[in-house]
N, C-alpha and C. Protein backbone atom coordinates (compact mmCIF):
# COMPACT_ATOMS: atom_id res chain seq x y z
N UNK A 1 -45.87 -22.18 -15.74
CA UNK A 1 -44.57 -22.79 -15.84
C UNK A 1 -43.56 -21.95 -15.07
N UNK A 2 -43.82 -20.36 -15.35
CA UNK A 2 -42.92 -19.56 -14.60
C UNK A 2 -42.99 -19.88 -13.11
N UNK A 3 -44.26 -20.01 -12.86
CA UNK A 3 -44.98 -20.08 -11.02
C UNK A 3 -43.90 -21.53 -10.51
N UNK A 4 -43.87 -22.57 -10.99
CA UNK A 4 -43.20 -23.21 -10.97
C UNK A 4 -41.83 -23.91 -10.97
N UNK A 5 -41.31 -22.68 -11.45
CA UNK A 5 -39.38 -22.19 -11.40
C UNK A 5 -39.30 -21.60 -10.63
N UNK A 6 -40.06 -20.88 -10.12
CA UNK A 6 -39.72 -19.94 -8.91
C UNK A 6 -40.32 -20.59 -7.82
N UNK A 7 -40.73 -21.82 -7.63
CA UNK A 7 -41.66 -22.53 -6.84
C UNK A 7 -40.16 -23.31 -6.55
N UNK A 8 -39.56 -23.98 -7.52
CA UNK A 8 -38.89 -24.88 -7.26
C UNK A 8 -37.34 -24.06 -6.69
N UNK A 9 -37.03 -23.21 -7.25
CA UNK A 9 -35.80 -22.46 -7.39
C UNK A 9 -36.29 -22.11 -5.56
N UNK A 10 -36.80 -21.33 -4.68
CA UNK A 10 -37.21 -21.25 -2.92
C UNK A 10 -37.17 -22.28 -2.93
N UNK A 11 -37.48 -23.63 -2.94
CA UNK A 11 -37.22 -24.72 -2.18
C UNK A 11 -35.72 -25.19 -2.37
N UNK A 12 -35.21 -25.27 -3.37
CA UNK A 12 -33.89 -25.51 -3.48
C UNK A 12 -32.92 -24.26 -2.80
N UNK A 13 -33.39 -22.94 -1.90
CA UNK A 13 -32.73 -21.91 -1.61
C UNK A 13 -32.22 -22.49 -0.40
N UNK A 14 -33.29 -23.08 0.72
CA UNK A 14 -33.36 -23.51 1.64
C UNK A 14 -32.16 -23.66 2.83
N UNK A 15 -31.74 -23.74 3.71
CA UNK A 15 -30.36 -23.90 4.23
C UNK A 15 -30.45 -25.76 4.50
N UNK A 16 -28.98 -26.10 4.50
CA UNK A 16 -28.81 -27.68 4.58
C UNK A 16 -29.08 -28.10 6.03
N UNK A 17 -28.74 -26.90 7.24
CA UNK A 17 -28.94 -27.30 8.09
C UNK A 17 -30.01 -28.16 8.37
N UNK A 18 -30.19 -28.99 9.14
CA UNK A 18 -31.44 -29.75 9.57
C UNK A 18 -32.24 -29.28 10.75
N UNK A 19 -31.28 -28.44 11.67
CA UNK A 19 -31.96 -27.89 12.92
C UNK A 19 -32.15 -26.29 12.78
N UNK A 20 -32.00 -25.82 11.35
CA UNK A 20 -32.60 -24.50 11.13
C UNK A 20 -34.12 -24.21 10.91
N UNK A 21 -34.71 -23.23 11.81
CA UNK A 21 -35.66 -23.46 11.70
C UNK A 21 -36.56 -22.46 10.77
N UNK A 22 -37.69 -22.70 10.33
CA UNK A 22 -38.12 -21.90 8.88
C UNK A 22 -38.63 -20.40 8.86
N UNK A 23 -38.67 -19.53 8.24
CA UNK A 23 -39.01 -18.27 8.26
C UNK A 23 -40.33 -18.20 8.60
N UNK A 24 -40.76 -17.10 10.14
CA UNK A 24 -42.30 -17.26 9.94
C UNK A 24 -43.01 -16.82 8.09
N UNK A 25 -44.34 -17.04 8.35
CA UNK A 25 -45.03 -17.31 7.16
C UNK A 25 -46.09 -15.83 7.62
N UNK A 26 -45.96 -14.81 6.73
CA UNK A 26 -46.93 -13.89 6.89
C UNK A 26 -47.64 -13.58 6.08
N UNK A 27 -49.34 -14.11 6.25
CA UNK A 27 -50.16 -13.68 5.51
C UNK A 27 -50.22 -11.94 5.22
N UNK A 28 -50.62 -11.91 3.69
CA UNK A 28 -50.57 -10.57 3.13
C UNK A 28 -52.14 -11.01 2.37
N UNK A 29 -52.95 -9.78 2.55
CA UNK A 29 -53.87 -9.80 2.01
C UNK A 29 -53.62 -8.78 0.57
N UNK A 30 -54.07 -9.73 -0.61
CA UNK A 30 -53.67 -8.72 -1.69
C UNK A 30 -55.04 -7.71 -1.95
N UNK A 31 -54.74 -6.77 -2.66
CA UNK A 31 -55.46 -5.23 -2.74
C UNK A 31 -56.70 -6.16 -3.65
N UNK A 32 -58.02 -5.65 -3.73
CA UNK A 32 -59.07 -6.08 -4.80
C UNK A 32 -58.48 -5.60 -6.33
N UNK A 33 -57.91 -4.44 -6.66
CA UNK A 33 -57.31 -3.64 -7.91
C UNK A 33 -56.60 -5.23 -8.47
N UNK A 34 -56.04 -5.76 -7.58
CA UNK A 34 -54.38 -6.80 -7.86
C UNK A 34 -55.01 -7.85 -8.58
N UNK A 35 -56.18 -8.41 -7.33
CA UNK A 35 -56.81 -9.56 -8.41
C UNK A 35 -57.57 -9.91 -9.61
N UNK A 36 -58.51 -8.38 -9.85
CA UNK A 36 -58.83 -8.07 -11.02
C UNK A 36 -57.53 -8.20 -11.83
N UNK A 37 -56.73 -7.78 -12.14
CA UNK A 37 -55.56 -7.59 -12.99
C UNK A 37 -55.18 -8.90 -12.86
N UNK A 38 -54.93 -9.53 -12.28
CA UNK A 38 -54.87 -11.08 -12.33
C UNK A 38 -55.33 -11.74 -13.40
N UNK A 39 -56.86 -11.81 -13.28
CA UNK A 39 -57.77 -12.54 -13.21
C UNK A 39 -57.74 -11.99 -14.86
N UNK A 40 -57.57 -10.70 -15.35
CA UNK A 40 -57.63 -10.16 -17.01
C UNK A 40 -56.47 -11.28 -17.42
N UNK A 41 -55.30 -11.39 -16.79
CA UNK A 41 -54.14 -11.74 -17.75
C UNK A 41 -54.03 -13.34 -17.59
N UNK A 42 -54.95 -13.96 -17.14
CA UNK A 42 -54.71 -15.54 -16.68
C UNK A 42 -55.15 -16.38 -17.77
N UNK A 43 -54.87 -16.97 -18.62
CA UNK A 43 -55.59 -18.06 -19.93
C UNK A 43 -56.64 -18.77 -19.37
N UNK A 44 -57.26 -18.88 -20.16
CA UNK A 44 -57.88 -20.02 -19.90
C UNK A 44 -57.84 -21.22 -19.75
N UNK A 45 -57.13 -21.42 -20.82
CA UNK A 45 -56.24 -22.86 -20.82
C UNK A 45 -55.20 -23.11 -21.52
N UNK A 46 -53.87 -24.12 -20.75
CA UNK A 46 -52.57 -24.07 -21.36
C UNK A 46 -52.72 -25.34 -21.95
N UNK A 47 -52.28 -25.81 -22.75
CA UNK A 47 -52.28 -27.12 -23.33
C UNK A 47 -51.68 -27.60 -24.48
N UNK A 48 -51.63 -28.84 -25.47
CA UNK A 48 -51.48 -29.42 -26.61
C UNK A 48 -52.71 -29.00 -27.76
N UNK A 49 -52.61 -28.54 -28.51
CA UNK A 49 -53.40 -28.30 -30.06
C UNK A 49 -52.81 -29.29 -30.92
N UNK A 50 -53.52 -29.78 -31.62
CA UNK A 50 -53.33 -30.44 -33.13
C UNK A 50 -54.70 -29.63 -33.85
N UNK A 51 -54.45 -30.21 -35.09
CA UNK A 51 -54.93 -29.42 -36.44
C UNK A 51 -55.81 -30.64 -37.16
N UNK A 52 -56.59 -30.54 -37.81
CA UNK A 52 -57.50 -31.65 -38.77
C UNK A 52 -58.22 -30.69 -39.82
N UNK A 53 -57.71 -31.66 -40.91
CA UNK A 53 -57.75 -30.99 -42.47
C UNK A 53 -58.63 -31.60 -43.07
N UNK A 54 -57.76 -32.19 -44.33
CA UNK A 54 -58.81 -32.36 -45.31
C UNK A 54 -59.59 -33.52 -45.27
N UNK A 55 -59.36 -34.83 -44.70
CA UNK A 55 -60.11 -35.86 -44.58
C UNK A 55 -61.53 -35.37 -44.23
N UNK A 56 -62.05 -34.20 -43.38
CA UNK A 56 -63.02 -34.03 -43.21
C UNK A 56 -63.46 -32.89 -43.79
N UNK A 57 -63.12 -32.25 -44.72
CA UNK A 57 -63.64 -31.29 -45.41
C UNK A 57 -65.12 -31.68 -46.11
N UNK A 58 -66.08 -30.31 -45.84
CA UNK A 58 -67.86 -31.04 -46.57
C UNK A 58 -67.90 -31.30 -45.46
N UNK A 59 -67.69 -32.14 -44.36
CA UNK A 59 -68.42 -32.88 -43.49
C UNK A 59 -69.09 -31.79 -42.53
N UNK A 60 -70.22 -32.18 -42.08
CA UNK A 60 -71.23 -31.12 -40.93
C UNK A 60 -70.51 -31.09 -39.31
N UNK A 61 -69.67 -30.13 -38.90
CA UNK A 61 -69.40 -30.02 -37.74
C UNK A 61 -70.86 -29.97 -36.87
N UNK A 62 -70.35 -30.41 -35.17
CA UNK A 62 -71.15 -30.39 -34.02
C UNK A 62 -72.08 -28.95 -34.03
N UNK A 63 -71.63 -27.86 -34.70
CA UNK A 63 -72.72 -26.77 -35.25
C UNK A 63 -73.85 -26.74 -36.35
N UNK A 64 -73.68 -27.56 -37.33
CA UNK A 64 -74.16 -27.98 -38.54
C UNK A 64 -73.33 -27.33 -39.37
N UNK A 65 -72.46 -26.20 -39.02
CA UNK A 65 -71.60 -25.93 -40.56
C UNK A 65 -70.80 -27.04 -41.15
N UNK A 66 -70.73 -27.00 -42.45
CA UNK A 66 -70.04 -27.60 -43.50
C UNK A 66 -68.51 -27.18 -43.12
N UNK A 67 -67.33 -28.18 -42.83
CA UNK A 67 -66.11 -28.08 -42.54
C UNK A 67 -65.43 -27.25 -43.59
N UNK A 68 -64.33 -26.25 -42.99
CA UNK A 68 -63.59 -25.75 -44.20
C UNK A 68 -62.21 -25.57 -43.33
N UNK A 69 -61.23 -26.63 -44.14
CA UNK A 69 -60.15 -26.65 -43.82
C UNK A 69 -59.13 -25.27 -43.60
N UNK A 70 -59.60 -23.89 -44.41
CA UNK A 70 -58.96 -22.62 -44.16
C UNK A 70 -59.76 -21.86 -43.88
N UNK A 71 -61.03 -22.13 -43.06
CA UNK A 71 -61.49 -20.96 -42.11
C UNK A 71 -60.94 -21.29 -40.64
N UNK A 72 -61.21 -20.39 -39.97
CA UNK A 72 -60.41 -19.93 -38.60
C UNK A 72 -61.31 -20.93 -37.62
N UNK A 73 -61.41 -21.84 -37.22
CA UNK A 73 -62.38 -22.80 -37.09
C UNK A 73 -61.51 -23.44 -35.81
N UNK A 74 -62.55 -23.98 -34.39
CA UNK A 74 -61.78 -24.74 -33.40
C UNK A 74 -62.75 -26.02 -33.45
N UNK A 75 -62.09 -27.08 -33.30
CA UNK A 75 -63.42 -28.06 -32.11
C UNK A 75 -62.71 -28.60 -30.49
N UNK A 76 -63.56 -27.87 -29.59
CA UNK A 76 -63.12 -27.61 -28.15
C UNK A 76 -63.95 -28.81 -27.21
N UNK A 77 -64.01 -29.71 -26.53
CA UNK A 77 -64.75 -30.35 -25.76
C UNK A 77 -65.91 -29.66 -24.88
N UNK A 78 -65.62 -28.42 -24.27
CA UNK A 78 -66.53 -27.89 -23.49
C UNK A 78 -67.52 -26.07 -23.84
N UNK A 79 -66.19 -25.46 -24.57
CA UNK A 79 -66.84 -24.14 -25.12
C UNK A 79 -68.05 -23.99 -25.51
N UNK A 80 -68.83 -23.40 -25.62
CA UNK A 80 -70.12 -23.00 -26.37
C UNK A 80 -69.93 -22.98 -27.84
N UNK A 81 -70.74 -23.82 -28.37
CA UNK A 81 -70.44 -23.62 -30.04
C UNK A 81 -70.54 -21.85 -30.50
N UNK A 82 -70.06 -21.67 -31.24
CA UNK A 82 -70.42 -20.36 -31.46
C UNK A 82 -69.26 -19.14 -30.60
N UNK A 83 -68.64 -19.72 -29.36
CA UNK A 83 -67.58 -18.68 -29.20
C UNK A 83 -66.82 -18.67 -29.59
N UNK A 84 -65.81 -17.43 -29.70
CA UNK A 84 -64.34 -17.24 -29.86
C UNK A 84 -63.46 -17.28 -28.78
N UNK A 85 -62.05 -17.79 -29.24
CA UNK A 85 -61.25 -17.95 -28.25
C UNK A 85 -59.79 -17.76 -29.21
N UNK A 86 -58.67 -16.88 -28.79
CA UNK A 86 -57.77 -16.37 -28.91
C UNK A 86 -56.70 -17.50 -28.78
N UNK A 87 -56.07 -18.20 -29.43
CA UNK A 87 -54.91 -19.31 -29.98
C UNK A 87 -53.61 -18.80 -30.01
N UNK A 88 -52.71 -18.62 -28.85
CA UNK A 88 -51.08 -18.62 -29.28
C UNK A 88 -50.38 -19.22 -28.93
N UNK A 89 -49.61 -19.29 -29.79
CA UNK A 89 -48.56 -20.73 -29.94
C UNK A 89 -47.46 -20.24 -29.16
N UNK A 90 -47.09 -20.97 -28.11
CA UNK A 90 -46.45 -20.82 -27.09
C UNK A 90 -44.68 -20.73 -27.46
N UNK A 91 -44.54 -21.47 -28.40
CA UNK A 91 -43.23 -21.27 -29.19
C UNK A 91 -42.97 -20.52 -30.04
N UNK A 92 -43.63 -19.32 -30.73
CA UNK A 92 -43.26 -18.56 -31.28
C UNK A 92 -43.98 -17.32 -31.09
N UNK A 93 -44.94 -16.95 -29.84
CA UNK A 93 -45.97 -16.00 -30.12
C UNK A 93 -47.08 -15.62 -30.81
N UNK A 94 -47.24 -16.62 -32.13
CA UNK A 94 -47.97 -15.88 -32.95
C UNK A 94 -49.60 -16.16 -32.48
N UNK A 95 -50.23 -15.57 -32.69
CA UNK A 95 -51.72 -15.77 -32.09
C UNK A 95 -53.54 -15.62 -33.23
N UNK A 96 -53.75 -16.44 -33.44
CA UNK A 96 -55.16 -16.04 -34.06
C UNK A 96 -56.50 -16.34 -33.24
N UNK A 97 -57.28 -15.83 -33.57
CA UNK A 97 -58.46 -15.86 -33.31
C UNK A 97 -60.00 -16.57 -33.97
N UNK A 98 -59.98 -17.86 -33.31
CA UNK A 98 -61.26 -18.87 -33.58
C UNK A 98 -62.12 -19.16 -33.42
N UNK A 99 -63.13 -19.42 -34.36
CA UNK A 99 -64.68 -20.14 -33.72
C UNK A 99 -64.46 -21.15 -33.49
N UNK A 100 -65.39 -21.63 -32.08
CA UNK A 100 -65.53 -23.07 -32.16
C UNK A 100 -66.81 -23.13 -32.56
N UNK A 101 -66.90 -24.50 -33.62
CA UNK A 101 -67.74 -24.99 -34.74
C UNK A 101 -68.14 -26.35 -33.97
N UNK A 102 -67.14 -27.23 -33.03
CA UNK A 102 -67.26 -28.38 -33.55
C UNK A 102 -67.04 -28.97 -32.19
N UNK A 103 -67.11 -30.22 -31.61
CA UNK A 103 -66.67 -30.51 -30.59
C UNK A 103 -65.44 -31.60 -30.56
N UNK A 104 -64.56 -31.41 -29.82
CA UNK A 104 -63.17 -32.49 -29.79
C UNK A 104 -61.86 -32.09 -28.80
N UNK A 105 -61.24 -31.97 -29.14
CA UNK A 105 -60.40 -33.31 -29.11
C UNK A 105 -60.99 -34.66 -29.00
N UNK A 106 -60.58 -35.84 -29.86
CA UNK A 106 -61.20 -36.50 -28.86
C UNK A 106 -59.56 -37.72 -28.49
N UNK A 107 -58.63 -37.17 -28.72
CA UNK A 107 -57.23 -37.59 -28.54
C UNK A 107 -56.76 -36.96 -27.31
N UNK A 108 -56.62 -38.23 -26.08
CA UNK A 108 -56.91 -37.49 -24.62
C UNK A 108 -55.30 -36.98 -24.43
N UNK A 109 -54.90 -35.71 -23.78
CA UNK A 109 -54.14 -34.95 -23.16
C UNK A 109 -54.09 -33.60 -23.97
N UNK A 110 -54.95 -33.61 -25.69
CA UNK A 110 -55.26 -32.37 -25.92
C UNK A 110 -56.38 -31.60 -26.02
N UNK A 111 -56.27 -30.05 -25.72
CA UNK A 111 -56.54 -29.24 -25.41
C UNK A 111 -57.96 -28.81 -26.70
N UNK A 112 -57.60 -28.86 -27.65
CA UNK A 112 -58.38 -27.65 -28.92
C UNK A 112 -57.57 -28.52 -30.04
N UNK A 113 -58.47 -28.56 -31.40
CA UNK A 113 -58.61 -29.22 -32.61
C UNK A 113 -58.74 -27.83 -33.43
N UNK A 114 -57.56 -27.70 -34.02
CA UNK A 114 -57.55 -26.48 -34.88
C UNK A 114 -57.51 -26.60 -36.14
N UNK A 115 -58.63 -25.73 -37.06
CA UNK A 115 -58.60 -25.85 -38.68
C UNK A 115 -56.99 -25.76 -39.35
N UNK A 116 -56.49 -26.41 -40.31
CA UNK A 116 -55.69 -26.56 -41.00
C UNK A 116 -55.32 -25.24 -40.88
N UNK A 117 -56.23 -24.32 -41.56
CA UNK A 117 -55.86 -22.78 -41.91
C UNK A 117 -55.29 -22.31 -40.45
N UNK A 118 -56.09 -22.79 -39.19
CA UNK A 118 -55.59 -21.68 -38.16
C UNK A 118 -54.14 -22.11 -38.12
N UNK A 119 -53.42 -23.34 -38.01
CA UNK A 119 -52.51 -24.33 -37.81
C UNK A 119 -51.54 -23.43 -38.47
N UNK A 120 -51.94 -23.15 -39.98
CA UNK A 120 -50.97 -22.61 -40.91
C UNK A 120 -51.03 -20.70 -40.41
N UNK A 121 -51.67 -20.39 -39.91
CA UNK A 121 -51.27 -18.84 -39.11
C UNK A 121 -50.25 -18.98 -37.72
N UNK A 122 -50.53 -19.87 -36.96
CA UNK A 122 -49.83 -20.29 -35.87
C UNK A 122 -48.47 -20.54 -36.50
N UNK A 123 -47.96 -21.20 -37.55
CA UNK A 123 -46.74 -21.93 -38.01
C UNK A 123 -46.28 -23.28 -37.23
N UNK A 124 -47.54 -24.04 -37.39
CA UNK A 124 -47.10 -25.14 -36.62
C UNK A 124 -48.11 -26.53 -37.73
N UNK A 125 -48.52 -25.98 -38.70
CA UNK A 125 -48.66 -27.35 -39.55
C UNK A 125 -48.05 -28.33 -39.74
N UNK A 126 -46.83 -28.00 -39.77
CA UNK A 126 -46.23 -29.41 -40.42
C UNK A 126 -45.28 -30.12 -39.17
N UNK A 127 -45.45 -29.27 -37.88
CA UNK A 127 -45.20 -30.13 -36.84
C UNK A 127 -46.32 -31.08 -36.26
N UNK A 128 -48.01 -30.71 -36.16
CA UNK A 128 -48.97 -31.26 -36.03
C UNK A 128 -49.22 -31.37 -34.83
N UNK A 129 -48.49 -31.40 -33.85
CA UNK A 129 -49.05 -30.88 -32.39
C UNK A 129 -47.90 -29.82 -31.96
N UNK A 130 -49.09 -28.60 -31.05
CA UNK A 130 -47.70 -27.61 -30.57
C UNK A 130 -48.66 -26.93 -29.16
N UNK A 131 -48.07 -26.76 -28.44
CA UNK A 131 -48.37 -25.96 -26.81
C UNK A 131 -49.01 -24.47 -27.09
N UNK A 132 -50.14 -24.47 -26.79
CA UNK A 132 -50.83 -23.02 -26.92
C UNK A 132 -51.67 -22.59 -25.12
N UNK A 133 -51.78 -21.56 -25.73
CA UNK A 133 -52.23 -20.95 -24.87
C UNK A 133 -53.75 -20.45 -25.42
N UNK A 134 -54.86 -20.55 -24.61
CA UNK A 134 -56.32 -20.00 -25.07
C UNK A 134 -56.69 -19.09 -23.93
N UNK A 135 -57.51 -17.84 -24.68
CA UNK A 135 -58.17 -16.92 -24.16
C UNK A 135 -59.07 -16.79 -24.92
N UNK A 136 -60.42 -16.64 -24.01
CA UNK A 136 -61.67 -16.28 -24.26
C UNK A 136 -61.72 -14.60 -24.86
N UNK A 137 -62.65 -14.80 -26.25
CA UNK A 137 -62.92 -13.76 -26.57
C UNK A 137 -63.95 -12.96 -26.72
N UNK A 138 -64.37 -12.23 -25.54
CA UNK A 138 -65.47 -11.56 -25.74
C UNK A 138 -66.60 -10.62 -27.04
N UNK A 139 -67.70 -11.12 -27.00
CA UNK A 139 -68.05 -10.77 -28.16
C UNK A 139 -68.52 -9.57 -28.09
N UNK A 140 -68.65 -8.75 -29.43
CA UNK A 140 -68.78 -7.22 -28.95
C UNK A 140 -70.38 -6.95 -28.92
N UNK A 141 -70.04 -5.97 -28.20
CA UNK A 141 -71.57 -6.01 -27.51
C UNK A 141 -72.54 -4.56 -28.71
N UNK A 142 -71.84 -4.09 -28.97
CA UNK A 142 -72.29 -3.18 -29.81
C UNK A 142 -72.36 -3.42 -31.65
N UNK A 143 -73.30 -3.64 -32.32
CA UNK A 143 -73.19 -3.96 -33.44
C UNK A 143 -73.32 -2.79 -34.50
N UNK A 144 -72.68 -3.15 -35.43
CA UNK A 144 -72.29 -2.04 -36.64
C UNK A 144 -73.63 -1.92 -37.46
N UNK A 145 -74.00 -0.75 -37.70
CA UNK A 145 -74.98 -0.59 -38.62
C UNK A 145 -74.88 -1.02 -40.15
N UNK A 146 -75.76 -1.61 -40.85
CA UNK A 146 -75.88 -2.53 -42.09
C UNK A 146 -76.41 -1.41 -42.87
N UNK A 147 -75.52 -1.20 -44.04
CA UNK A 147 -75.45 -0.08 -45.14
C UNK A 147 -76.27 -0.94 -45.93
N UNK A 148 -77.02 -0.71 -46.62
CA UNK A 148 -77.69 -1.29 -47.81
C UNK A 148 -77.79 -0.32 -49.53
N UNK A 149 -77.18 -0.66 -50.22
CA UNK A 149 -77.26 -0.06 -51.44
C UNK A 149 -78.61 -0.39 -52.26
N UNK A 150 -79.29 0.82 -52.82
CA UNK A 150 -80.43 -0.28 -53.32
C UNK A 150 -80.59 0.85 -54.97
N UNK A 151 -80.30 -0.21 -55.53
CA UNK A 151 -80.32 0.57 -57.43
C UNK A 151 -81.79 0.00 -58.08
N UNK A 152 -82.05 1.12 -58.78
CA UNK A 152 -83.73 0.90 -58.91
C UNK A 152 -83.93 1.60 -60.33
N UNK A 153 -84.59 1.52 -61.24
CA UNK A 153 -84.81 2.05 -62.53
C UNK A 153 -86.10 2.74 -62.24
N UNK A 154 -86.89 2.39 -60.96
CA UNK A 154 -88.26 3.03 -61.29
C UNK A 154 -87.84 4.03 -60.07
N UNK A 155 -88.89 4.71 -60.02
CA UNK A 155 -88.87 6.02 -59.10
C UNK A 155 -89.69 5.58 -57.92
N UNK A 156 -88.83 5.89 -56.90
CA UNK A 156 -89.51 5.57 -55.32
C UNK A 156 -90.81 5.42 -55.07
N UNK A 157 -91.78 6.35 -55.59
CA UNK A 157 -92.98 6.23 -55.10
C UNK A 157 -93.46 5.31 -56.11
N UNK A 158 -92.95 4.93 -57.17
CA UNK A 158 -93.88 3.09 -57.87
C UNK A 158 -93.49 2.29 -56.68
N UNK A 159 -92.28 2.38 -56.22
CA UNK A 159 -92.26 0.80 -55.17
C UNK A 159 -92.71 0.68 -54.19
N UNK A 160 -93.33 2.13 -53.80
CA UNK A 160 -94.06 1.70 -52.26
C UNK A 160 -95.52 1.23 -52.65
């Protein structure tokens, strides 16, 4: 949107003359460092979100999970079931982080179908559609070791 004010704001700079003629145009090659850094801060996708609650609560999302109106839950048309993707609401900042479970929109010009619950972290429930922004969230590649407590009345060597 910004790219676009400043897109429009140079064309409107322009001189009225008609026989002025235009500034040469000099290609600049940008640094490799520039486009990486780019390419980190760019969304994935800008768009319309709405929210879907309880009418479908119990019901088996496009994953087979059982719907739950206050888990952190997306249904996306193209994502991989099973990723996360980062949700902020373009009007106030606030941002959470969702699975997609399910597949949708299927209400064409939006973007992502967000659980009730995420809707109500965003602060945009009771408007029912609001402009977000999505980023992909990488999953971590390193997993936490699983503590296991184990209480026993008999002595170690009966249980082996």
């Amino acid at each position: 949107m910004i790219a676009l004010l400043v897109v429009g704001l140079r064309a409107a700079q322009g001189p009225n003359n008609s026989e002025a003629s235009s500034a040469p145009i000099k290609a600049v090659q940008a640094k490799p460092e520039n486009r990486n850094q780019a390419s980190k801060t760019q969304p994935y996708q800008i768009g319309t979100a709405s929210w879907y609650g309880d009418y479908f609560v119990g019901k088996p999302t496009a994953s087979g999970e059982d719907f739950d109106m206050y888990d952190m839950t997306a249904a996306h048309p193209t994502l991989p079931l099973g990723s996360y993707v980062r949700v902020t609401n373009l009007r106030n900042g606030r941002a959470v982080v969702v699975k997609v479970n399910d597949r949708g929109p299927i209400v064409p010009g939006r973007i992502i179908d967000l659980s009730y619950g995420a809707a109500q972290v965003l602060e945009f429930e009771h408007r029912g559609l609001q402009r977000v922004r999505l980023d992909l969230v990488k999953p971590r590649t390193k997993r936490r070791p699983v503590l296991e407590t184990v209480a026993s009345n008999y002595p170690l060597a009966e249980l082996r």
